[in-house]
PDB file of N, CA and C in Angstrom:
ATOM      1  N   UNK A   1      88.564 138.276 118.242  1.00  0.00           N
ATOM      2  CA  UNK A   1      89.219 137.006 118.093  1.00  0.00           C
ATOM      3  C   UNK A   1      88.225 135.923 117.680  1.00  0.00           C
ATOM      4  N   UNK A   2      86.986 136.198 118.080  1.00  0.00           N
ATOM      5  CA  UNK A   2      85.758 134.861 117.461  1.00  0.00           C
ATOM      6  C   UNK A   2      85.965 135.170 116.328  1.00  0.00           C
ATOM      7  N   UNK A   3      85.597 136.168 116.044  1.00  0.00           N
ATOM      8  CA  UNK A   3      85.780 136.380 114.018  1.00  0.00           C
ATOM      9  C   UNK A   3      86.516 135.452 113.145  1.00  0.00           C
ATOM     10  N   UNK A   4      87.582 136.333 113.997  1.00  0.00           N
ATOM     11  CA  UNK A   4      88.523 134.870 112.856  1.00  0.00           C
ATOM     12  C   UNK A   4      88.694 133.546 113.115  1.00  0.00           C
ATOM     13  N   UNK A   5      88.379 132.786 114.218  1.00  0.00           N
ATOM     14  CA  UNK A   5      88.286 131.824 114.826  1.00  0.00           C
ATOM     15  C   UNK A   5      86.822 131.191 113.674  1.00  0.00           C
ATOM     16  N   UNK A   6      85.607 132.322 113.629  1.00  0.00           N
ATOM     17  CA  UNK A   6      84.447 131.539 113.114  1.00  0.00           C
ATOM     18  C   UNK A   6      84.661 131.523 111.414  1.00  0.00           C
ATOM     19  N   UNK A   7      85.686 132.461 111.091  1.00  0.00           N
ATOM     20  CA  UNK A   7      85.998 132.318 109.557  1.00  0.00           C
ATOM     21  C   UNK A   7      87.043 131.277 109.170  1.00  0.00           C
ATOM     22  N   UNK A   8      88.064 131.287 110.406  1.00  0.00           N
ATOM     23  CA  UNK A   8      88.496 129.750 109.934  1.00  0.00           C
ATOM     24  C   UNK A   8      87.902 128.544 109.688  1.00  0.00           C
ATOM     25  N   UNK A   9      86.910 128.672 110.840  1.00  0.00           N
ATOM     26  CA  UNK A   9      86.404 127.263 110.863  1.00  0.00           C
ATOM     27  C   UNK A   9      85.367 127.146 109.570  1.00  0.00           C
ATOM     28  N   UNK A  10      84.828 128.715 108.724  1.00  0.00           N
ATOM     29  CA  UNK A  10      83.858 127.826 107.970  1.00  0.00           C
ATOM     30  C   UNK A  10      85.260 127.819 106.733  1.00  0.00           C
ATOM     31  N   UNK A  11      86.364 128.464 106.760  1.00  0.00           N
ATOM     32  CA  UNK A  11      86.926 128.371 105.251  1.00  0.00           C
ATOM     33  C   UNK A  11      87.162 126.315 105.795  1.00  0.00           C
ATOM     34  N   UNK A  12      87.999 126.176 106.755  1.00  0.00           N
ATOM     35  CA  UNK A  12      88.000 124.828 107.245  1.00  0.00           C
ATOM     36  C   UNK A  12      86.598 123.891 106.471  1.00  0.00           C
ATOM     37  N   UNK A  13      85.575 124.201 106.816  1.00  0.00           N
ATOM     38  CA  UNK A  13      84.548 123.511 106.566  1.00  0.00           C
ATOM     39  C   UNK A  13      84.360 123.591 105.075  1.00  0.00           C
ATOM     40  N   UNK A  14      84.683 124.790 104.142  1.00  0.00           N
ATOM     41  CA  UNK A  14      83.883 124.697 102.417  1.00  0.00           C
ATOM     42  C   UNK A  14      85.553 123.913 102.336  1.00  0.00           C
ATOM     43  N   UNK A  15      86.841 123.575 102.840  1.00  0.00           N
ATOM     44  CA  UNK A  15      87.494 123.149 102.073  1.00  0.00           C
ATOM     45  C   UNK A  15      87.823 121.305 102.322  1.00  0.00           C
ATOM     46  N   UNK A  16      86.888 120.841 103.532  1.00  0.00           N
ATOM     47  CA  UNK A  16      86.391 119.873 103.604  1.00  0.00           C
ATOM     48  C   UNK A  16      85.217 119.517 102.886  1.00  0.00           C
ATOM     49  N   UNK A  17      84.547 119.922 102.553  1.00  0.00           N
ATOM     50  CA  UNK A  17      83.184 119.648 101.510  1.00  0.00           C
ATOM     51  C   UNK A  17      84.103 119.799  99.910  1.00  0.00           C
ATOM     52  N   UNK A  18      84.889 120.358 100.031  1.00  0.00           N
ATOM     53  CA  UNK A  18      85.379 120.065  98.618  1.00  0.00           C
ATOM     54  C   UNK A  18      86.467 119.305  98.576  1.00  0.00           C
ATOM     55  N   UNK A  19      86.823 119.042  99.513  1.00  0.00           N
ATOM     56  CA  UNK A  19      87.477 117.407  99.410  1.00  0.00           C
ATOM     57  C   UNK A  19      86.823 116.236  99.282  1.00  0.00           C
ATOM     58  N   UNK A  20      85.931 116.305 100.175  1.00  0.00           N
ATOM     59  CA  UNK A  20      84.881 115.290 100.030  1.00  0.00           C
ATOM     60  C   UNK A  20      84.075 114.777  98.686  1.00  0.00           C
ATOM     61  N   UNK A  21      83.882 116.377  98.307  1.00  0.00           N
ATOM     62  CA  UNK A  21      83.624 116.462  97.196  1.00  0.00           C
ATOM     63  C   UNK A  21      83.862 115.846  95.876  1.00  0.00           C
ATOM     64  N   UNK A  22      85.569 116.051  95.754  1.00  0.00           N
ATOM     65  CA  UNK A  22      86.169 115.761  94.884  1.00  0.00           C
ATOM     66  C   UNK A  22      86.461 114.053  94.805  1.00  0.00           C
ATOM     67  N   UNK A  23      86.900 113.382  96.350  1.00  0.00           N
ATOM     68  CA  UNK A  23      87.226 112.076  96.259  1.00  0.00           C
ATOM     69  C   UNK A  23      85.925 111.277  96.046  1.00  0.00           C
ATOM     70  N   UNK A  24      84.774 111.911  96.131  1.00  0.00           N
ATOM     71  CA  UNK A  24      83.421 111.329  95.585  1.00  0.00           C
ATOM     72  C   UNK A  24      83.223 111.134  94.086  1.00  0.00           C
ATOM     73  N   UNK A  25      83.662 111.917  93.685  1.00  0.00           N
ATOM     74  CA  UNK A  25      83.715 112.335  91.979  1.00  0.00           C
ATOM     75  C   UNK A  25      84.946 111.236  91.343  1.00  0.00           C
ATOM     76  N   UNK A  26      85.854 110.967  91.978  1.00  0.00           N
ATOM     77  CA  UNK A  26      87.463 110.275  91.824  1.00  0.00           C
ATOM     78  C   UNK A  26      86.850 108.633  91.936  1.00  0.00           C
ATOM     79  N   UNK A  27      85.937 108.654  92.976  1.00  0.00           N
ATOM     80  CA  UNK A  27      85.497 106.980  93.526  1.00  0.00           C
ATOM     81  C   UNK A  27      84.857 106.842  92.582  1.00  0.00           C
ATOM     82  N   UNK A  28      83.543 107.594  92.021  1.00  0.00           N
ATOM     83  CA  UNK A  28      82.790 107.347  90.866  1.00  0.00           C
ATOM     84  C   UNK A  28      83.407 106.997  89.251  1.00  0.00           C
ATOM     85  N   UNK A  29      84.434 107.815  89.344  1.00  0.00           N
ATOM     86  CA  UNK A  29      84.919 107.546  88.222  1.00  0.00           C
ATOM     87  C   UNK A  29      85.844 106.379  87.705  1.00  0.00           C
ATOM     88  N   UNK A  30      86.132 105.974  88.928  1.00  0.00           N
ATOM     89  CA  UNK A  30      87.026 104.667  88.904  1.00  0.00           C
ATOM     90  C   UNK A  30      86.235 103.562  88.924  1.00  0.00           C
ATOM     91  N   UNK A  31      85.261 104.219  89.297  1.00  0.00           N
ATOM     92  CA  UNK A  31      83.903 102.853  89.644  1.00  0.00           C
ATOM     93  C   UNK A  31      83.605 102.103  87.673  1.00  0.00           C
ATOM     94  N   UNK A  32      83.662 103.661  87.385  1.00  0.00           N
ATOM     95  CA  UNK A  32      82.764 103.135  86.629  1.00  0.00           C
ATOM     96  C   UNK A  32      84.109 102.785  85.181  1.00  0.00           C
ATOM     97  N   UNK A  33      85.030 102.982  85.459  1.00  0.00           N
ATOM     98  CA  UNK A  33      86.400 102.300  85.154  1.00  0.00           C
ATOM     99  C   UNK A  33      86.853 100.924  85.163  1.00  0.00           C
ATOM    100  N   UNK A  34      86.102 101.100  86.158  1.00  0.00           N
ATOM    101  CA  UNK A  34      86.252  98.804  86.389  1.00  0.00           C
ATOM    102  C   UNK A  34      85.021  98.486  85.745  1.00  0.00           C
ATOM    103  N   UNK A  35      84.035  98.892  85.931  1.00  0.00           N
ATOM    104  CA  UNK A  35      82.766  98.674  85.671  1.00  0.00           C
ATOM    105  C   UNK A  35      82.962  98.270  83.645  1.00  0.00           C
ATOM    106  N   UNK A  36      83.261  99.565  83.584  1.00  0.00           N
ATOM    107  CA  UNK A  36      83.945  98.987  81.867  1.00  0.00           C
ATOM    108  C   UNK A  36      84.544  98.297  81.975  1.00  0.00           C
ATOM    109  N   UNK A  37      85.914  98.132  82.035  1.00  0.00           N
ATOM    110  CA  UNK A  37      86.828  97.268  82.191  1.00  0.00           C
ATOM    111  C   UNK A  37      85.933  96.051  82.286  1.00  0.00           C
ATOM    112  N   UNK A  38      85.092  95.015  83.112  1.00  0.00           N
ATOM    113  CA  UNK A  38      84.474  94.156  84.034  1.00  0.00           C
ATOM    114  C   UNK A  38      84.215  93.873  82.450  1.00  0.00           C
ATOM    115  N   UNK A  39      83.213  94.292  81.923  1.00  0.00           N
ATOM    116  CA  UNK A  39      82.422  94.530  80.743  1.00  0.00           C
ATOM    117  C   UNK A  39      83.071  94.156  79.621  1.00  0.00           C
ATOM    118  N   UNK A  40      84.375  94.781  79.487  1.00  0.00           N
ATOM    119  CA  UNK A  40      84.955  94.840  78.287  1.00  0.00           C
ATOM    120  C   UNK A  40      85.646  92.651  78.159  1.00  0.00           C
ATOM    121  N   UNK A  41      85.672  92.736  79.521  1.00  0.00           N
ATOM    122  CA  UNK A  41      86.463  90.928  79.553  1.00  0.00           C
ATOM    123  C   UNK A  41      86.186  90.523  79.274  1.00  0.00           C
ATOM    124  N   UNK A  42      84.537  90.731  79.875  1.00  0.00           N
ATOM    125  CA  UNK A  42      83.721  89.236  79.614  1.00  0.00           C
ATOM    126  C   UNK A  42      83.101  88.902  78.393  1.00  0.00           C
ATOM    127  N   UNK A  43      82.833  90.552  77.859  1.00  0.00           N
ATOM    128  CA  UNK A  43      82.782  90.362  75.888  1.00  0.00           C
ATOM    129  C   UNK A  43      84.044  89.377  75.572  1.00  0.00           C
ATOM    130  N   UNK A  44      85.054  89.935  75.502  1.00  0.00           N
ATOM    131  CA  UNK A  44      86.159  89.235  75.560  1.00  0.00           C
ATOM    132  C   UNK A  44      86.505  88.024  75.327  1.00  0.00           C
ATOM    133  N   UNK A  45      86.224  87.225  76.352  1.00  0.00           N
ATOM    134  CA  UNK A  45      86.284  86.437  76.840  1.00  0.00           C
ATOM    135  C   UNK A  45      84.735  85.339  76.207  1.00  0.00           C
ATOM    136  N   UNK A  46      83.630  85.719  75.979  1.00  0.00           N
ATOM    137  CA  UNK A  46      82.750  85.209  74.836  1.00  0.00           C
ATOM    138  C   UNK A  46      83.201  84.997  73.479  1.00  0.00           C
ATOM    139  N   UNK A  47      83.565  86.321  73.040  1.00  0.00           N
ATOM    140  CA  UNK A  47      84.368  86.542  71.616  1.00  0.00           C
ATOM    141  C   UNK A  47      85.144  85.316  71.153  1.00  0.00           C
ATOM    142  N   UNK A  48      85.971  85.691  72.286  1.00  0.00           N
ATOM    143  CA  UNK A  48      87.385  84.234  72.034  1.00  0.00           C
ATOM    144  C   UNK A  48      86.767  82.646  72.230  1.00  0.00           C
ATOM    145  N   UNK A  49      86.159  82.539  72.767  1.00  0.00           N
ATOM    146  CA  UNK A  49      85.999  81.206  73.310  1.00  0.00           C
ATOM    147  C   UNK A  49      85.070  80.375  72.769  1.00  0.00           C
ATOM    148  N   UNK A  50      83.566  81.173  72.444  1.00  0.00           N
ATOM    149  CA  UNK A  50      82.398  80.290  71.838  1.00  0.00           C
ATOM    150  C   UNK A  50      82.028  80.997  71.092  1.00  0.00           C
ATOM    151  N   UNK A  51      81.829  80.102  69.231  1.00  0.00           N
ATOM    152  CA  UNK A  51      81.620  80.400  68.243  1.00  0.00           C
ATOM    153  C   UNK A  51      80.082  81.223  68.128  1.00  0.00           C
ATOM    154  N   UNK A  52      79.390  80.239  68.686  1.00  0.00           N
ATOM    155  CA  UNK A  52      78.267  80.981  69.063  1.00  0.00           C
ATOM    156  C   UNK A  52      77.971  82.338  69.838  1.00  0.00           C
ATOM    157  N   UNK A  53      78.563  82.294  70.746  1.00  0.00           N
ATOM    158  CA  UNK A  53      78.882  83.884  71.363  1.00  0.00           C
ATOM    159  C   UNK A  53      79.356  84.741  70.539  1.00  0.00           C
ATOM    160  N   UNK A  54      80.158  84.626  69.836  1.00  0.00           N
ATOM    161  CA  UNK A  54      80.789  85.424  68.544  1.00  0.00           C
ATOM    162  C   UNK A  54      79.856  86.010  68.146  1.00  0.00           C
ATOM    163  N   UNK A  55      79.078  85.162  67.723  1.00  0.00           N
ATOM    164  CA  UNK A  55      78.195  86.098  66.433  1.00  0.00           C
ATOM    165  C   UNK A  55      77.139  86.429  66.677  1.00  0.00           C
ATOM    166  N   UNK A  56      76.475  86.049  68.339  1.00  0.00           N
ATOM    167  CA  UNK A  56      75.694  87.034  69.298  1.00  0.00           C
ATOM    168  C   UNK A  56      76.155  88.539  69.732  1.00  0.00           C
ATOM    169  N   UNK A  57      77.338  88.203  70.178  1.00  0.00           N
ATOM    170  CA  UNK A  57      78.494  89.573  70.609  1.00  0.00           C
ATOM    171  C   UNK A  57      78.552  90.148  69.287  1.00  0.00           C
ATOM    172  N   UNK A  58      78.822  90.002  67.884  1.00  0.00           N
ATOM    173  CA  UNK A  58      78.943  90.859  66.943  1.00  0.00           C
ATOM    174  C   UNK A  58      77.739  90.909  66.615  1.00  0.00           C
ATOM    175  N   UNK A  59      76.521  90.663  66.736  1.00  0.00           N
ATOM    176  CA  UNK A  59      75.454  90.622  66.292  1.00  0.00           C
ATOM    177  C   UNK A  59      74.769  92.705  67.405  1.00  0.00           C
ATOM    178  N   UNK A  60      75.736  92.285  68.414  1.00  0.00           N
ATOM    179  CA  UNK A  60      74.852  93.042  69.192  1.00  0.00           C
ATOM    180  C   UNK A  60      76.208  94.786  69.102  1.00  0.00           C
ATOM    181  N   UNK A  61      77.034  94.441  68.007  1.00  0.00           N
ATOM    182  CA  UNK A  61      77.432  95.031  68.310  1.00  0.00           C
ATOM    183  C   UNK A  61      78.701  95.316  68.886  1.00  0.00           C
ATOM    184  N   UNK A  62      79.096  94.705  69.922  1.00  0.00           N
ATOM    185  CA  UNK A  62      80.404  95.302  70.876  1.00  0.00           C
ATOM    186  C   UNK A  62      81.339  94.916  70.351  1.00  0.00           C
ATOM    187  N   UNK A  63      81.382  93.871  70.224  1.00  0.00           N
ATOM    188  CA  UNK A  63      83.153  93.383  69.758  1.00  0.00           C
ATOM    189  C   UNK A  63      83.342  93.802  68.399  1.00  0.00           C
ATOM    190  N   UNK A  64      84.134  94.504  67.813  1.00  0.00           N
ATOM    191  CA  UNK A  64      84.870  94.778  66.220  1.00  0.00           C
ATOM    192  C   UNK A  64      84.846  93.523  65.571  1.00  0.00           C
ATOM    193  N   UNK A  65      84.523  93.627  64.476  1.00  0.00           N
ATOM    194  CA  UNK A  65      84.961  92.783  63.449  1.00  0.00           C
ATOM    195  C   UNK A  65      86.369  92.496  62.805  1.00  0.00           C
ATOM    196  N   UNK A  66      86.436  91.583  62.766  1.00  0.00           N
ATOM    197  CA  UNK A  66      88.265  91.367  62.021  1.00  0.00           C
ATOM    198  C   UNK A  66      87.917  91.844  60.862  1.00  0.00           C
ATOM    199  N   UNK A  67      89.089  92.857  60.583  1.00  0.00           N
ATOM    200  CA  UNK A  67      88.971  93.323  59.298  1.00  0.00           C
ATOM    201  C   UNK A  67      88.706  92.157  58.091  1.00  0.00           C
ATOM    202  N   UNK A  68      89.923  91.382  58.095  1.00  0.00           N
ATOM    203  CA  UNK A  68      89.120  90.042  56.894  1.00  0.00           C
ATOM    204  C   UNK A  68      88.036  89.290  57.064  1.00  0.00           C
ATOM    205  N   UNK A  69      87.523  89.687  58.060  1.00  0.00           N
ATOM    206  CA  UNK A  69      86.250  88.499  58.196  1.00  0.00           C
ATOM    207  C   UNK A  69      85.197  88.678  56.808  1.00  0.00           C
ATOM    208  N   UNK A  70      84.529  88.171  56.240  1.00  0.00           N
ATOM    209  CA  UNK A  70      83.608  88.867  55.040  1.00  0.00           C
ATOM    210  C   UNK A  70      81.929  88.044  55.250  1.00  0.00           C
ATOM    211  N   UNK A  71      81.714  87.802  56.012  1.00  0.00           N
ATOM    212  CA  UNK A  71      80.349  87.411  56.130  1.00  0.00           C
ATOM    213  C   UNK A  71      79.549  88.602  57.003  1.00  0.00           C
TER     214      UNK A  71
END
């Protein structure tokens, strides 16, 4: 009766480590979901607002160009 008592408890235990596991992997990924997101606004939010930011932000890259823009 220990037997299976000590095989429950480790299947118990690898299927807690892979829960753990997994909602670690789920937190990270959402992390880094906002983390873009966070990122993507505040370009955003430069883009739209100050002319000068514009053409730092497209200078560096992130924000797209309007297709008609021609400079």
């Amino acid at each position: 009766m220990s037997e299976s008592s000590d095989a429950e408890l480790l299947k118990d235990s690898w299927v807690l480590k892979g829960l753990k596991y997994t909602l670690v992997e789920i937190a990270e990924a959402m992390a880094n979901i906002l983390f873009s997101q966070f990122i993507h606004g505040i370009t955003a939010l430069l883009w739209a607002t100050d002319p000068p930011a514009k053409k730092l932000v497209r200078r560096a890259g992130v924000a797209p160009r309007h297709p008609n823009h021609l400079s």
